[in-house]
N, C-alpha and C. Protein backbone atom coordinates (compact mmCIF):
# COMPACT_ATOMS: atom_id res chain seq x y z
N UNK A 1 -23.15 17.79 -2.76
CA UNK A 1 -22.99 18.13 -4.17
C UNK A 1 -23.13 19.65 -4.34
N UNK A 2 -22.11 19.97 -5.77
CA UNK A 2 -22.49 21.70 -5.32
C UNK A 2 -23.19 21.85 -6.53
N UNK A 3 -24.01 22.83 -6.85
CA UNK A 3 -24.93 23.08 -7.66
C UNK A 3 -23.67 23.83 -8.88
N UNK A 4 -23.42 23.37 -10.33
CA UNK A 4 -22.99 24.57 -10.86
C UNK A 4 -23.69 25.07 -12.00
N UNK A 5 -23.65 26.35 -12.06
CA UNK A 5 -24.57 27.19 -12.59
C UNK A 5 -24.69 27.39 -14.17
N UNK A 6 -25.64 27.57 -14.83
CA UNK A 6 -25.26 27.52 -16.31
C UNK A 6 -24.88 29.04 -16.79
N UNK A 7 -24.77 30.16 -16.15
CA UNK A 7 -24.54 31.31 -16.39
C UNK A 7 -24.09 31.73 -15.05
N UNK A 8 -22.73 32.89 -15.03
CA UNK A 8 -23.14 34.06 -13.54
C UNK A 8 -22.05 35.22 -14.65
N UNK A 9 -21.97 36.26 -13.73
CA UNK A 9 -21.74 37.58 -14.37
C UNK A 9 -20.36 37.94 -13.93
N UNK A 10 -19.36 38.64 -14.09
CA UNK A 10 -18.36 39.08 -13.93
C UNK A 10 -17.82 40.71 -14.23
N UNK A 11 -18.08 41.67 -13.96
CA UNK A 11 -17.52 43.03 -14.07
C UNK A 11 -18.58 43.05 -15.61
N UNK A 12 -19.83 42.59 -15.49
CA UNK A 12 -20.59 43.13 -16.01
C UNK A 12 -20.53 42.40 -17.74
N UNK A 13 -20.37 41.07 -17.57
CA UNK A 13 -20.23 40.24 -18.37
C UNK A 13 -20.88 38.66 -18.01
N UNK A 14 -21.34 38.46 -19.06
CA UNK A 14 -22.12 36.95 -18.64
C UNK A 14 -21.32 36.11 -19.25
N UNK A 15 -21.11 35.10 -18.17
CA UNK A 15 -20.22 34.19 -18.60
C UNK A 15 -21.22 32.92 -19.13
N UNK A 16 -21.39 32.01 -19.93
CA UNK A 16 -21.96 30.77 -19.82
C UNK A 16 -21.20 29.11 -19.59
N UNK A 17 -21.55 28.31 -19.23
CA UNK A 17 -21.12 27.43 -18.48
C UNK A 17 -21.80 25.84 -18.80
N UNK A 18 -20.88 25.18 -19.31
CA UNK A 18 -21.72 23.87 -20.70
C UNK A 18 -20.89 22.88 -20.11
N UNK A 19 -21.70 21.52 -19.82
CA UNK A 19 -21.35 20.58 -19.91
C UNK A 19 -21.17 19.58 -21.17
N UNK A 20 -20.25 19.23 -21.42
CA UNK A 20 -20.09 18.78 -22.93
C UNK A 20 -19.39 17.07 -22.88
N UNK A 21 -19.42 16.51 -23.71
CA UNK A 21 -18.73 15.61 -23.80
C UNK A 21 -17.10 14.90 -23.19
N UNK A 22 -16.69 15.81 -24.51
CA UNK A 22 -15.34 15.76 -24.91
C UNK A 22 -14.76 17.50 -24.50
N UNK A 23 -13.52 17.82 -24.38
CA UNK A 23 -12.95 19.00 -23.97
C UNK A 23 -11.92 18.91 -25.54
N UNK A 24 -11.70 20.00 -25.84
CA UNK A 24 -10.77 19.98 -27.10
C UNK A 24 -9.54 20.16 -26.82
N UNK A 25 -8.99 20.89 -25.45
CA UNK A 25 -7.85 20.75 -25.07
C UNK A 25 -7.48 19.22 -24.52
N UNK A 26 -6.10 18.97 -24.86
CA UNK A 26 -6.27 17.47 -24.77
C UNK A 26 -5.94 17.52 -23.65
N UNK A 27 -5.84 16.11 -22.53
CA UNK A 27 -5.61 16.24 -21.02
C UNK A 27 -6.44 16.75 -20.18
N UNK A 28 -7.37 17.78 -20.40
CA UNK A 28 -7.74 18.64 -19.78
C UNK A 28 -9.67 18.01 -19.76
N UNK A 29 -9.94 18.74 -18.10
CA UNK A 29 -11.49 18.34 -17.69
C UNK A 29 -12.00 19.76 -18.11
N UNK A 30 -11.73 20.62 -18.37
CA UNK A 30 -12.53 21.97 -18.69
C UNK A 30 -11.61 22.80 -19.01
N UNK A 31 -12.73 24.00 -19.89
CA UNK A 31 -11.37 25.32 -20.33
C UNK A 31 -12.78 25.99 -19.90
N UNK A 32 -11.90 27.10 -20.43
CA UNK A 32 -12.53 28.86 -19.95
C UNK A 32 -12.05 29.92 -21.40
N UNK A 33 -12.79 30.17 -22.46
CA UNK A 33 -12.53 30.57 -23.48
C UNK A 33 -13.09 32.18 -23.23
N UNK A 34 -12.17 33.25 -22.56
CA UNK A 34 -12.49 34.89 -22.11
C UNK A 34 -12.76 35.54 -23.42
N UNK A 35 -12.53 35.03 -24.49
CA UNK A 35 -13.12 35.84 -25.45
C UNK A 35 -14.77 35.93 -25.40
N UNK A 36 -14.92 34.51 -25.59
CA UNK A 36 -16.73 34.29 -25.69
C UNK A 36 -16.79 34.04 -24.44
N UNK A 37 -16.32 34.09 -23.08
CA UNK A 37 -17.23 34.24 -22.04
C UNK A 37 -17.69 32.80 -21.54
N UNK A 38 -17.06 32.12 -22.42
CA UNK A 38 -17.51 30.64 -22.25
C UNK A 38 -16.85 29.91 -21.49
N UNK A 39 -17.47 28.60 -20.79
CA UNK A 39 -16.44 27.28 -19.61
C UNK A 39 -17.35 26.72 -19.87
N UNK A 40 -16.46 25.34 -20.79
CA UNK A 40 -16.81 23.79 -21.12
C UNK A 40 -16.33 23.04 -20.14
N UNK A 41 -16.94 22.20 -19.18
CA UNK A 41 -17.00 21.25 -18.36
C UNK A 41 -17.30 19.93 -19.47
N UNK A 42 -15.96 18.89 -18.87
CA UNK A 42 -16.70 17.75 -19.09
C UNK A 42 -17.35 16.99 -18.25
N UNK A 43 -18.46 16.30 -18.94
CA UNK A 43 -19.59 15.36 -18.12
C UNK A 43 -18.89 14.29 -17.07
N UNK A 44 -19.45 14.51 -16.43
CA UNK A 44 -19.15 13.03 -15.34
C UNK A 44 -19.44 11.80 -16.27
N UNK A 45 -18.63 11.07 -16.17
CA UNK A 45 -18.86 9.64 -16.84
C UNK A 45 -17.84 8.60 -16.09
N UNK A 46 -17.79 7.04 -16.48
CA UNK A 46 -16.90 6.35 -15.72
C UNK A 46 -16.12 6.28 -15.14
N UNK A 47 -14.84 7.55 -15.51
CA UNK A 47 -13.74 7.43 -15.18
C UNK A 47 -13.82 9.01 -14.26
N UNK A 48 -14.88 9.75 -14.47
CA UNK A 48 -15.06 10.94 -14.27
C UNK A 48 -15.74 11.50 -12.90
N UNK A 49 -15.55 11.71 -11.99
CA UNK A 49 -16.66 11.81 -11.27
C UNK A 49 -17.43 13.37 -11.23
N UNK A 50 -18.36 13.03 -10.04
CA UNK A 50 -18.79 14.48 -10.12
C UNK A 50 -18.43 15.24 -9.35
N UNK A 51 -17.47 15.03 -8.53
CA UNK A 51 -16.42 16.02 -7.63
C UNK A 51 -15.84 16.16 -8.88
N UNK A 52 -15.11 15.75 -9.33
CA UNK A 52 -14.04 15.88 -10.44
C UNK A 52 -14.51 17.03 -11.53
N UNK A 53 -15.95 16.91 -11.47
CA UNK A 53 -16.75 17.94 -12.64
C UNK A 53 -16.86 19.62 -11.57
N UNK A 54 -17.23 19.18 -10.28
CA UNK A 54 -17.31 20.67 -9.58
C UNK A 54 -15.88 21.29 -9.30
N UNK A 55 -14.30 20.03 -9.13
CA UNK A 55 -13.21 21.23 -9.20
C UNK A 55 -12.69 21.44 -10.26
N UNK A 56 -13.25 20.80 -11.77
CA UNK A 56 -12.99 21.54 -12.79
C UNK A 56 -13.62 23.31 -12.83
N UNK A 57 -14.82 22.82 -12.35
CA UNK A 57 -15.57 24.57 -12.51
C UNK A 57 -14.76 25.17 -11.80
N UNK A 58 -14.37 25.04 -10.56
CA UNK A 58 -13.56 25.82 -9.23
C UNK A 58 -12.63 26.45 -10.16
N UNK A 59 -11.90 25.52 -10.60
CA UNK A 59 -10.59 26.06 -11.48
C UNK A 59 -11.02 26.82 -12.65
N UNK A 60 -11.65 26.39 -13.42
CA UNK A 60 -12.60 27.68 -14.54
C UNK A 60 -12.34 28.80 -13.75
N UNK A 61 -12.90 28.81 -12.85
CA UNK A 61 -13.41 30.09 -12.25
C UNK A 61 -12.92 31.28 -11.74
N UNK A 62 -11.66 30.63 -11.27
CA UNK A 62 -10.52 31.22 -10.78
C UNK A 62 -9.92 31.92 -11.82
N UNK A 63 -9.66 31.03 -12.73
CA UNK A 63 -8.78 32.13 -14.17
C UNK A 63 -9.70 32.99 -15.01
N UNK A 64 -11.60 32.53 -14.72
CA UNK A 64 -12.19 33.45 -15.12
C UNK A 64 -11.94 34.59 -14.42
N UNK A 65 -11.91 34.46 -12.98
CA UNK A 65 -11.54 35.60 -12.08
C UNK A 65 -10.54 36.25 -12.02
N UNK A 66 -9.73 36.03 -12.34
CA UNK A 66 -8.12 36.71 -12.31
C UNK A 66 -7.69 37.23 -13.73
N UNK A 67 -8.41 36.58 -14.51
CA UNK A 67 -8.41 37.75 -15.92
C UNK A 67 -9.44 38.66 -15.47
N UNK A 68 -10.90 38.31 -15.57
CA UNK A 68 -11.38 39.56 -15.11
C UNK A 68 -10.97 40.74 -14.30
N UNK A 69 -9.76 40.41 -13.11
CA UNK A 69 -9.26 41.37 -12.48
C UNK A 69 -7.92 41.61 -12.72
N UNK A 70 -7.35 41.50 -14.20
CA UNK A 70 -6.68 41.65 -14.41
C UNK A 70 -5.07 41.26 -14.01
N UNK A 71 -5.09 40.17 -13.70
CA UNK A 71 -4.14 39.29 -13.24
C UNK A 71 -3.70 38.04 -14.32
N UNK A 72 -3.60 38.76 -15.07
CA UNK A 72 -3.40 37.16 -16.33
C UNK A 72 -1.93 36.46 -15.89
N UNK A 73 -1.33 36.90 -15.52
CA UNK A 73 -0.13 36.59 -15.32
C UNK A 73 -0.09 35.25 -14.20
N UNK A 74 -0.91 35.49 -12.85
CA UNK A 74 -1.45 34.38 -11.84
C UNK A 74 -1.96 33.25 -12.65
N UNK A 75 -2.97 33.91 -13.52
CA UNK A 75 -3.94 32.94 -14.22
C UNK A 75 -3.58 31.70 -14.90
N UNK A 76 -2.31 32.09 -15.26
CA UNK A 76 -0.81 31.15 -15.78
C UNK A 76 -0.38 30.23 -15.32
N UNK A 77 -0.67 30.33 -14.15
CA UNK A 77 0.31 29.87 -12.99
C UNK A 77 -0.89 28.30 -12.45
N UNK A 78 -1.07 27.37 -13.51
CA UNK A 78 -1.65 26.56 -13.25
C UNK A 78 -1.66 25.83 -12.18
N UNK A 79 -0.52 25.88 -11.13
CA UNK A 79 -0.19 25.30 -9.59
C UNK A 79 -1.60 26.24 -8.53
N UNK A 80 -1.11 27.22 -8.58
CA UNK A 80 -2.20 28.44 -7.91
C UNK A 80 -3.39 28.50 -8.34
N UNK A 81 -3.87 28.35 -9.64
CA UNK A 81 -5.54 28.35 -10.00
C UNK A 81 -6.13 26.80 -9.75
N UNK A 82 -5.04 25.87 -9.29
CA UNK A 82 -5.44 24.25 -9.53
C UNK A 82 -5.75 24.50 -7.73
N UNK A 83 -4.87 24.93 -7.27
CA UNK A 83 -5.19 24.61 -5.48
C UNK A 83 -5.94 25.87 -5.19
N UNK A 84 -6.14 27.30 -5.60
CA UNK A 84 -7.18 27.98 -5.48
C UNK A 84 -8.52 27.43 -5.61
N UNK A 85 -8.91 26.74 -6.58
CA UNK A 85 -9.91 25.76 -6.98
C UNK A 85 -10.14 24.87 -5.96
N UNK A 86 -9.40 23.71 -5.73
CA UNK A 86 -9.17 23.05 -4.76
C UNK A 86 -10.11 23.65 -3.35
N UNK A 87 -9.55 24.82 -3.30
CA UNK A 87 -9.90 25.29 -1.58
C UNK A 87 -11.39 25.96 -1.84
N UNK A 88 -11.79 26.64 -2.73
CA UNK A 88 -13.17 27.03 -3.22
C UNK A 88 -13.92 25.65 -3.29
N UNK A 89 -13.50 25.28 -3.76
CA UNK A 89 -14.95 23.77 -3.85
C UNK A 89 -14.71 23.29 -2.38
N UNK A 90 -13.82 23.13 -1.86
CA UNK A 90 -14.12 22.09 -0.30
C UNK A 90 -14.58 23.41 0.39
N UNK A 91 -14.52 24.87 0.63
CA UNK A 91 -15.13 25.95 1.20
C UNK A 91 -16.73 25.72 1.01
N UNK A 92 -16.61 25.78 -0.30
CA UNK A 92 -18.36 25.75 -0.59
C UNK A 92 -18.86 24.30 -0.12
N UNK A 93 -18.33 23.21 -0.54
CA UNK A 93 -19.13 22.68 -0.37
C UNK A 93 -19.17 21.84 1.13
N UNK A 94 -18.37 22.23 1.89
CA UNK A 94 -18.40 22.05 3.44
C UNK A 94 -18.97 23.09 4.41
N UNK A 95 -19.50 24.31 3.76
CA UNK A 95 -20.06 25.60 4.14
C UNK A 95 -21.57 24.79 4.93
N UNK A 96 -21.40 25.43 6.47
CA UNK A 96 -22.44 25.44 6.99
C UNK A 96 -23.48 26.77 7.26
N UNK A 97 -24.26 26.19 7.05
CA UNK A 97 -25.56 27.30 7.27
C UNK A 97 -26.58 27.43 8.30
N UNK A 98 -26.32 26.48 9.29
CA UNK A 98 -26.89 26.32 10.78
C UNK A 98 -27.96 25.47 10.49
N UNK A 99 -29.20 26.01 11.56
CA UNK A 99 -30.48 24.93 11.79
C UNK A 99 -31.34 25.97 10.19
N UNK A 100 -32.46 25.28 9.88
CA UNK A 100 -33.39 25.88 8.57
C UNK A 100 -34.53 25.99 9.94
């Protein structure tokens, strides 16, 4: 399981990070609102899992990232931020760290 965070920072901006119900975009497991800095995750529930809740964040994250670096144009490109996502969550969460 990957831990996701309720805040991290970006070029000197705090982003916050909410698990919520319902998403207001319809279809959709999470948005990323760059005005307020904000990413609504929806909750794991029946139909939902909680992989399903960590590559929603993946994907948040990515278009948080690519606006922040000024790439809005990628950020668009919902094929590329969906499998960017994709490869960030199985990176992280298959990341080994040796013996403790």
């Amino acid at each position: 399981m990957v831990k996701i965070p309720k805040s991290f920072q970006l070029t000197g901006h705090t982003y916050k990070v909410k698990l919520v119900k319902k998403i207001d975009s319809k279809d959709s497991c999470g948005e990323v609102d760059n005005g307020t800095k904000l990413i609504k995750l929806k909750k794991a529930q029946k139909d939902y899992t909680v992989e399903m809740v960590e590559e929603s964040y993946f994907h948040e994250l990515i278009h948080s990232l690519l606006d922040e670096a000024e790439y809005p144009e990628l950020s668009k490109d919902e094929k590329l931020v969906e499998r960017l996502g994709r490869l960030l969550h199985q990176a992280i969460k298959t990341s080994n760290y040796g013996k403790k």
